[in-house]
C-alpha atoms as a PDB file:
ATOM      1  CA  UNK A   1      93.386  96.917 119.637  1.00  0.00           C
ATOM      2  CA  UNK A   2      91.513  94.138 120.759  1.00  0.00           C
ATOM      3  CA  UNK A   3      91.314  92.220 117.462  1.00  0.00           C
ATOM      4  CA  UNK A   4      94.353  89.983 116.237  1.00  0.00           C
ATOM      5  CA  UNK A   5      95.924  91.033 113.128  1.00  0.00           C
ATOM      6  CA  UNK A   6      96.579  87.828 111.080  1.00  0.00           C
ATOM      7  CA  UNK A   7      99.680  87.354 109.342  1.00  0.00           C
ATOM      8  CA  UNK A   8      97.432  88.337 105.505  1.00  0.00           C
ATOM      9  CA  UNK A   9      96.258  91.205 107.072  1.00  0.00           C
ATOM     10  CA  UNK A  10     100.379  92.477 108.604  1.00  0.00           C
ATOM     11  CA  UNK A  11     101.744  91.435 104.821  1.00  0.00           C
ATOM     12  CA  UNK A  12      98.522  94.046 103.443  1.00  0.00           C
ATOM     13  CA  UNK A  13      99.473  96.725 105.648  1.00  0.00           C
ATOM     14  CA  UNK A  14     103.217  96.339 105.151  1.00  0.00           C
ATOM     15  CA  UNK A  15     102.846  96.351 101.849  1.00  0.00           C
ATOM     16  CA  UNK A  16     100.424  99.340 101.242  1.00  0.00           C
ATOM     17  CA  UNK A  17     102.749 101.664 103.561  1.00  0.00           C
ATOM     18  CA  UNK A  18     105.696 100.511 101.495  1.00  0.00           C
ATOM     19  CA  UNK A  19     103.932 100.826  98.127  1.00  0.00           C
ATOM     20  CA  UNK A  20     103.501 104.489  99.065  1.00  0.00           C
ATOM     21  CA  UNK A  21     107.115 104.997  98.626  1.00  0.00           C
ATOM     22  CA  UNK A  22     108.330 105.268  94.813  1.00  0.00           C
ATOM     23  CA  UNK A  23     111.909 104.629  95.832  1.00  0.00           C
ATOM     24  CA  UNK A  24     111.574 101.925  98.946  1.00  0.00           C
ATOM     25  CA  UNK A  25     111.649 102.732 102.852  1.00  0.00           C
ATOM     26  CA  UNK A  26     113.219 101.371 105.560  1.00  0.00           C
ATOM     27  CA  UNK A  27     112.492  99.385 108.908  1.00  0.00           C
ATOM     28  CA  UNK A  28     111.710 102.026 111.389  1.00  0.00           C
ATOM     29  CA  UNK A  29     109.770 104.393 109.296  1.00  0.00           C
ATOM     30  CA  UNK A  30     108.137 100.730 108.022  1.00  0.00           C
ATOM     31  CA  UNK A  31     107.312 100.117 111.674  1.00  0.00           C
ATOM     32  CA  UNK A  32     106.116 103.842 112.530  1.00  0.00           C
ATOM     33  CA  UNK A  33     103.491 104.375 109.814  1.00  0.00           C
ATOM     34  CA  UNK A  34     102.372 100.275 110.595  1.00  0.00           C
ATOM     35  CA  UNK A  35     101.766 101.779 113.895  1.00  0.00           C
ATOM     36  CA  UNK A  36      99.277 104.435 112.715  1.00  0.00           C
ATOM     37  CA  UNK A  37      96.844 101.663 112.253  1.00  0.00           C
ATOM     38  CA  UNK A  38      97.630  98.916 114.306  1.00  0.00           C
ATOM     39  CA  UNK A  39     100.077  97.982 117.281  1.00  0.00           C
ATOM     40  CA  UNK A  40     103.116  96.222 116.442  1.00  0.00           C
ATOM     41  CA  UNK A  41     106.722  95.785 117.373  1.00  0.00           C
ATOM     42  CA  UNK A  42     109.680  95.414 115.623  1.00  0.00           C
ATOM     43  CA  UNK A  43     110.258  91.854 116.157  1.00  0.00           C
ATOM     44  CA  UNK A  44     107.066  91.251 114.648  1.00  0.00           C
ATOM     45  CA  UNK A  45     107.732  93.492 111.504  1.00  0.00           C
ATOM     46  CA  UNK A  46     111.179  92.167 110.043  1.00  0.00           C
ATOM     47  CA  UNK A  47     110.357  88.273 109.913  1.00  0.00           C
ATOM     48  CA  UNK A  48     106.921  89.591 108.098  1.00  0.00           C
ATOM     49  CA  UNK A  49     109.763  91.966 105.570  1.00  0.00           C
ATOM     50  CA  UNK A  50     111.905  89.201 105.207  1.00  0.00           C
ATOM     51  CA  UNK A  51     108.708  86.715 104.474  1.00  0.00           C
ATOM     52  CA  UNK A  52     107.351  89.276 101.831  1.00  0.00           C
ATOM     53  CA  UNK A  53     110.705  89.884 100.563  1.00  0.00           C
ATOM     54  CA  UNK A  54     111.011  85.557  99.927  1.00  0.00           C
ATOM     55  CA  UNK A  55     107.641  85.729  98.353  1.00  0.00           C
ATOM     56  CA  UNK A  56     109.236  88.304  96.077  1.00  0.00           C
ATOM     57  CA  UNK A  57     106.790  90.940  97.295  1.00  0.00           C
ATOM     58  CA  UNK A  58     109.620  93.376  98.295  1.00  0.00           C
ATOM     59  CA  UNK A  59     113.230  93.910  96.914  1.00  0.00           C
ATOM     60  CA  UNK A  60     115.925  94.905  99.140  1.00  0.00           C
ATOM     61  CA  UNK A  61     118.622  97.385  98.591  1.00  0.00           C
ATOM     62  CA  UNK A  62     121.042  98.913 101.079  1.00  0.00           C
ATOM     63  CA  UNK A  63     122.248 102.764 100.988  1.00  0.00           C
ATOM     64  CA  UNK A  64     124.215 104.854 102.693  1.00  0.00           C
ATOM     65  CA  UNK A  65     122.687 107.026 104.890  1.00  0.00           C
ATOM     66  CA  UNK A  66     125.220 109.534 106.899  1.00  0.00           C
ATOM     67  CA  UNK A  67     127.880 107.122 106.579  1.00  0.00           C
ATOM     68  CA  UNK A  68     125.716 104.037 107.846  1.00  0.00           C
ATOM     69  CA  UNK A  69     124.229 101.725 105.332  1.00  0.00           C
ATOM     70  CA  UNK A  70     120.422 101.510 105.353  1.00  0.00           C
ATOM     71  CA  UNK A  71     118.333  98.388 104.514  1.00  0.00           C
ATOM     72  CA  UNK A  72     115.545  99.753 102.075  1.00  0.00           C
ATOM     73  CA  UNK A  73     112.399  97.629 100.956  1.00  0.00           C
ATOM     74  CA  UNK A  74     110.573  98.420  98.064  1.00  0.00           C
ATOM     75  CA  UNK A  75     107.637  97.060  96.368  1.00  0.00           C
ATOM     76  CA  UNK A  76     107.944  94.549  93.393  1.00  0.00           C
ATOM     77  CA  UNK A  77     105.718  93.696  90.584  1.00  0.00           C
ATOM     78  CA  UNK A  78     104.579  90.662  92.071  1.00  0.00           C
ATOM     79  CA  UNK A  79     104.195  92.681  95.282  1.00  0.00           C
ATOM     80  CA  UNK A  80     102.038  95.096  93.789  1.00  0.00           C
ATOM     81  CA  UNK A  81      99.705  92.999  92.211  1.00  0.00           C
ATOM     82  CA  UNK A  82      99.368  90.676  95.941  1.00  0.00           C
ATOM     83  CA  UNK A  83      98.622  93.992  97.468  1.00  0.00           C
ATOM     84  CA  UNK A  84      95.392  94.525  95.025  1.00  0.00           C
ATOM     85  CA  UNK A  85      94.462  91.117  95.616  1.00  0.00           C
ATOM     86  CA  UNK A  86      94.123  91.991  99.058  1.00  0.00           C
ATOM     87  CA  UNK A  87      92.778  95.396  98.507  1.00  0.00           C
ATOM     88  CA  UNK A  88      90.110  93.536  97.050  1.00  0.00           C
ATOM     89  CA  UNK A  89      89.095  90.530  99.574  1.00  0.00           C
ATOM     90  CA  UNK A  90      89.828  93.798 102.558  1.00  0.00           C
ATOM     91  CA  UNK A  91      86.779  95.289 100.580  1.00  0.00           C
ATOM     92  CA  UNK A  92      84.305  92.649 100.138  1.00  0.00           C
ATOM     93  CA  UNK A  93      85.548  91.438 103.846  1.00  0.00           C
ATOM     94  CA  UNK A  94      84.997  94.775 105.482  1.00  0.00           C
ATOM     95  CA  UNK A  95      82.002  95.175 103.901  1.00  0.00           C
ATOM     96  CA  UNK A  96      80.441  92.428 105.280  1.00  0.00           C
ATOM     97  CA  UNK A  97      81.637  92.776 108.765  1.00  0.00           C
ATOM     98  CA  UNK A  98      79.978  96.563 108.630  1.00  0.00           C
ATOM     99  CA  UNK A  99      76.742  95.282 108.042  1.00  0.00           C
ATOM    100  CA  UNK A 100      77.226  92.678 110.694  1.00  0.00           C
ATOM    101  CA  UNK A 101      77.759  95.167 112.994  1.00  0.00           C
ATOM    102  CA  UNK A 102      75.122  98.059 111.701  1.00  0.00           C
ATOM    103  CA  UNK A 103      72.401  95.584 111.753  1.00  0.00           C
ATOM    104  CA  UNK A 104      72.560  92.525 109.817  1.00  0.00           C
ATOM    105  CA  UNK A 105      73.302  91.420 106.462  1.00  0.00           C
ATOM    106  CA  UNK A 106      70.214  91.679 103.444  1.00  0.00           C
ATOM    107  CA  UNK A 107      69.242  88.418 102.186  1.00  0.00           C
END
């Protein structure tokens, strides 16, 4: 993609594809359905998890997984209500960069 991805714009995406899980994910699925939409590695993706997880966006939980522990993330309250806040701007923003590009904005 030629466009950066901003560091709001990583935290929306990180936290929509966890949201979709009821019960959490972890890191590599996290960084394969990221990847459906934009291009990122993983030493991009955990300082962004561990940055959400501060801003108590995510809670982590560990489980065993065929007899290796697993580091889950899962979307908190707080996490769920920054990820409609973005939702929103992403909407209003998008909307005006269509426009842009299909001719202009309408005064």
């Amino acid at each position: 993609m030629v466009f950066n991805t901003g560091a709001a714009l990583l935290d929306a995406i990180v936290l929509a594809v966890v949201s979709q899980e009821k019960e959490g994910t972890y890191g590599y699925k996290i960084t394969h359905d990221v990847r459906r939409a934009i291009e990122v590695s993983e030493s991009t993706l955990y300082p962004v998890l561990r940055r959400l997880q501060k801003d108590e966006c995510l809670e982590v939980y560990d489980k065993q997984i065929d007899g290796r522990n697993r580091r889950y993330y899962k979307v908190t309250a707080r996490g769920v209500a920054q990820l409609d806040l973005y939702r929103t701007e992403w909407k209003s923003y998008s909307t005006k960069i269509n426009e842009l590009f299909e001719g202009g904005i309408s005064v």
